[in-house]
Protein backbone atom coordinates (compact mmCIF):
# COMPACT_ATOMS: atom_id res chain seq x y z
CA UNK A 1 -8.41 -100.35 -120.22
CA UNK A 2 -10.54 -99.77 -123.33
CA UNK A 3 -13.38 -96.68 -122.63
CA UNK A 4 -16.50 -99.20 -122.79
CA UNK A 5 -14.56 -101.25 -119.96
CA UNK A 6 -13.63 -98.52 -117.95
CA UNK A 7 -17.65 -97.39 -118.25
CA UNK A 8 -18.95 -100.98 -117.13
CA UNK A 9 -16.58 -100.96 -114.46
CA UNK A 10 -17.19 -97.95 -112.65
CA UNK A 11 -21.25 -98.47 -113.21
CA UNK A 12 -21.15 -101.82 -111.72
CA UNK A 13 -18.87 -100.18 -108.76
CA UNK A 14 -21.23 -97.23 -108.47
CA UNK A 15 -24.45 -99.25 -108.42
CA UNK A 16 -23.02 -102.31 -106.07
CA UNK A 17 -21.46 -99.70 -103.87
CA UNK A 18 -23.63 -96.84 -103.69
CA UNK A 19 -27.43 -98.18 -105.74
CA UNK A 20 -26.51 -95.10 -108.40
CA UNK A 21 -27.24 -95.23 -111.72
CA UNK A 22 -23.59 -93.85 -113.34
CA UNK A 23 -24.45 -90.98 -115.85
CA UNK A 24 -22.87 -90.96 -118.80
CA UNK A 25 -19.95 -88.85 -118.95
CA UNK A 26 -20.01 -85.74 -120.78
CA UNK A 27 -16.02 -86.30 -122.21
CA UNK A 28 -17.15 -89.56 -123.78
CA UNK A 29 -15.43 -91.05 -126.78
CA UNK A 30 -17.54 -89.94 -129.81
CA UNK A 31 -18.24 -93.71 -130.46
CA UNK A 32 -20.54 -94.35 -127.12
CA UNK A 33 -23.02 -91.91 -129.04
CA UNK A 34 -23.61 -94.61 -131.75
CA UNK A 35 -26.60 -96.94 -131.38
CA UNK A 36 -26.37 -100.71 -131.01
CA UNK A 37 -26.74 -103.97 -128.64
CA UNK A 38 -24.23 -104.36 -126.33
CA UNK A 39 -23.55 -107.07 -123.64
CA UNK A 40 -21.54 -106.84 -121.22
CA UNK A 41 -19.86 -110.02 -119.45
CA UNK A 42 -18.41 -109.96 -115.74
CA UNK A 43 -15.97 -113.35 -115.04
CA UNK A 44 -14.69 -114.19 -111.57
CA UNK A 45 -11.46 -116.14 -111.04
CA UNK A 46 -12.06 -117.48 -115.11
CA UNK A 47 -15.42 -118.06 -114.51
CA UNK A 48 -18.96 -116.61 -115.81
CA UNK A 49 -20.65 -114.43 -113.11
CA UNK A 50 -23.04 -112.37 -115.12
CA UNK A 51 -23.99 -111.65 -118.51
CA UNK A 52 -26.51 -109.50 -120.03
CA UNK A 53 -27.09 -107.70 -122.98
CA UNK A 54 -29.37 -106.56 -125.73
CA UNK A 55 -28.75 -107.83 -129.65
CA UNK A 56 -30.66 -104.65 -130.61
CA UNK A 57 -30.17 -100.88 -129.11
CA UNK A 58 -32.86 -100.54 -126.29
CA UNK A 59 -31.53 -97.16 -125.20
CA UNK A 60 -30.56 -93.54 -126.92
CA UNK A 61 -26.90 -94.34 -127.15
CA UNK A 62 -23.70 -97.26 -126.47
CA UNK A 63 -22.75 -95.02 -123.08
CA UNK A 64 -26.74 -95.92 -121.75
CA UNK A 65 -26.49 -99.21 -123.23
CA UNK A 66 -23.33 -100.44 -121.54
CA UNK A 67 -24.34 -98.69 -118.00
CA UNK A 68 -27.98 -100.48 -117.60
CA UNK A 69 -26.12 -103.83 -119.07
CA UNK A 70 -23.65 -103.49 -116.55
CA UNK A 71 -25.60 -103.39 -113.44
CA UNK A 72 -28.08 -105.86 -115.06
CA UNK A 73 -25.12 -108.29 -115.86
CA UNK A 74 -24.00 -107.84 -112.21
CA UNK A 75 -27.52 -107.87 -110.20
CA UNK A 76 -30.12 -109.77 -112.54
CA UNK A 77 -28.72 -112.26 -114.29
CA UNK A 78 -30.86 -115.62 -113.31
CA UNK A 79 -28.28 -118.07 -113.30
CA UNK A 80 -26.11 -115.84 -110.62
CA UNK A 81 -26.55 -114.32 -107.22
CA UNK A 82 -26.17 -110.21 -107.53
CA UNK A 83 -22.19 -109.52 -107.36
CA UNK A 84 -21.33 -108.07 -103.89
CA UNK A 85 -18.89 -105.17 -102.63
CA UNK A 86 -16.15 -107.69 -101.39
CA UNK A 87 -16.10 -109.25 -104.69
CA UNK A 88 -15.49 -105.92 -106.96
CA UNK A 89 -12.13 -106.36 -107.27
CA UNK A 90 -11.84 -109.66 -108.38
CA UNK A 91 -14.50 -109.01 -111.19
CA UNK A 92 -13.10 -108.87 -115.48
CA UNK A 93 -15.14 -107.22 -117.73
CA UNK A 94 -15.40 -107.66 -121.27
CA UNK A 95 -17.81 -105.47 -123.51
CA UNK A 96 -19.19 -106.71 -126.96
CA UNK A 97 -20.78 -103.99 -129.15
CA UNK A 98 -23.07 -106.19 -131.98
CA UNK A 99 -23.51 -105.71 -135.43
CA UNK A 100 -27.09 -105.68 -136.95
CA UNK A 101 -28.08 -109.06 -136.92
CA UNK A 102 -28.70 -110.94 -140.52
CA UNK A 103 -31.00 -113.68 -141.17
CA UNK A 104 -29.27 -116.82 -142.93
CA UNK A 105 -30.35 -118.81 -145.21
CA UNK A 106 -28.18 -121.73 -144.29
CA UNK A 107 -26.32 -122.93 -141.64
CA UNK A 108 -23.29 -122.55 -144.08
CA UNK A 109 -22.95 -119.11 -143.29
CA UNK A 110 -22.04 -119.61 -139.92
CA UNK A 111 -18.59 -119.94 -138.05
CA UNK A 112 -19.02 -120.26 -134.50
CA UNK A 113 -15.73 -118.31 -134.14
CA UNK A 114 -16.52 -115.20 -136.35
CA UNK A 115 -20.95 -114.91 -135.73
CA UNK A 116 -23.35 -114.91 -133.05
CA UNK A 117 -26.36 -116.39 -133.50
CA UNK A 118 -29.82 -115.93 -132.95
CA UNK A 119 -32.25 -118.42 -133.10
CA UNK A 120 -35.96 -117.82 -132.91
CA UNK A 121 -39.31 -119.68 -132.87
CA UNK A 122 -42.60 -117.74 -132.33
CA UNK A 123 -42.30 -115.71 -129.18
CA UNK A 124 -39.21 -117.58 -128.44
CA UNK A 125 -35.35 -116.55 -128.83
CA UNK A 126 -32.08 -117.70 -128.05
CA UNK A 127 -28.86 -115.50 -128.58
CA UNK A 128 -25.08 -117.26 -128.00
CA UNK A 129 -22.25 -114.81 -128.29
CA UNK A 130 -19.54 -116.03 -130.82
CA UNK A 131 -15.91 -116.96 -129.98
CA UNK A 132 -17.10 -118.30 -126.88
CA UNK A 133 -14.77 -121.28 -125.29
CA UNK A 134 -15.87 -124.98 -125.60
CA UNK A 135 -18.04 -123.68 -128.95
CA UNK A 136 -16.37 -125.24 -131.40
CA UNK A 137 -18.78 -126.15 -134.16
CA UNK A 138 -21.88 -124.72 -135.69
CA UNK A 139 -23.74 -127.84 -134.48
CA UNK A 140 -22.76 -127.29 -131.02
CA UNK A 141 -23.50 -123.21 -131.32
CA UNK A 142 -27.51 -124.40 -132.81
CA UNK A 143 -28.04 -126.45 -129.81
CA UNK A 144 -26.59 -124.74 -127.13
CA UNK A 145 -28.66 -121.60 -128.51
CA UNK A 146 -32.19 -123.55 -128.92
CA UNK A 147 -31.86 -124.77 -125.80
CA UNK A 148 -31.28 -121.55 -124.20
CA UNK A 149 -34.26 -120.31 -126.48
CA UNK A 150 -36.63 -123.13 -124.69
CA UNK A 151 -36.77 -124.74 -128.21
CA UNK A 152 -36.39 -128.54 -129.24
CA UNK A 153 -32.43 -128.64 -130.15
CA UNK A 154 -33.82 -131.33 -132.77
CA UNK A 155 -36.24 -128.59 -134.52
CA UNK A 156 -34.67 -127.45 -138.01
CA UNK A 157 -37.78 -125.12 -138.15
CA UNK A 158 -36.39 -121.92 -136.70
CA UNK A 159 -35.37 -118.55 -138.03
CA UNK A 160 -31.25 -118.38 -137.37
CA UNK A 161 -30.11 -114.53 -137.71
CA UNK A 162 -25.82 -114.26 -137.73
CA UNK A 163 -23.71 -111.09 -136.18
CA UNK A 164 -20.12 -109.92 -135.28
CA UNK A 165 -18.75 -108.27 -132.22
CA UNK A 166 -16.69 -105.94 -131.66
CA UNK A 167 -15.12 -107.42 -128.48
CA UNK A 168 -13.75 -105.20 -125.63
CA UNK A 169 -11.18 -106.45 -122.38
């Protein structure tokens, strides 16, 4: 199991099991002392259960980011219940580290398979993770994104930004 999975797994343990906040460990690989958005996705029996992250760093390192994603992705995602004790062990984690996103200047650019996306509009903002199953096209990664942004899937008048992963299992 990669380092960045190993970390979101024993947070989410730690927090369900125990409401600790995990510390980062002092051995850490040299890479959780970089900066960047992370998200970090929990998946029960194949499906979703949780996913939260930030597209730009919110805390002083990758370790901090990955541990308040974590518990966030396991006790605060809206669409999800929090993740209880009896169901730790059937939880998969996967851990996406994010590049600095890039604004595009056409929908060219894109490959639903290689970028992210975020789309913005005023105050609001939609982010879709790329290489995501059942996202096949650019066309279906703009609307599924706008609509998670609250914004008309038919308005072309939005700011689209592009970014890779670096995805973890």
């Amino acid at each position: 199991m990669h380092p960045y999975v190993e970390l979101a797994k024993k947070a989410v343990e730690e927090y369900v099991k125990n409401r600790r906040i995990l510390v980062c460990p002092k051995d850490a690989v040299p890479d959780m002392q970089k900066k960047a958005g992370v998200f970090v996705s929990l998946k029960k029996h194949g499906q979703l259960r949780g996913c939260i992250g930030t597209f730009m760093p919110s805390e002083e390192n990758i370790c901090k980011e990955i541990i308040k994603n974590a518990i966030a992705a396991a006790t605060e995602d809206p669409r999800f219940y929090p993740i209880q004790e009896d169901e730790l062990n059937d939880i998969i984690y996967s851990v996406d580290v994010l590049s600095e996103p890039e604004r595009i200047k056409d929908i060219s650019e894109l490959d639903p398979k290689v970028y992210g996306i975020i789309v913005t509009k005023g105050y609001k903002k939609g982010l879709l993770l790329p290489d995501l199953e059942g996202v096949n096209s650019v066309r279906e990664q703009l609307m599924i994104t706008k609509i998670k942004a609250g914004i008309d899937p038919s308005d072309e008048d939005v700011e689209i930004f592009k970014f890779t992963v670096e995805r973890f299992k």
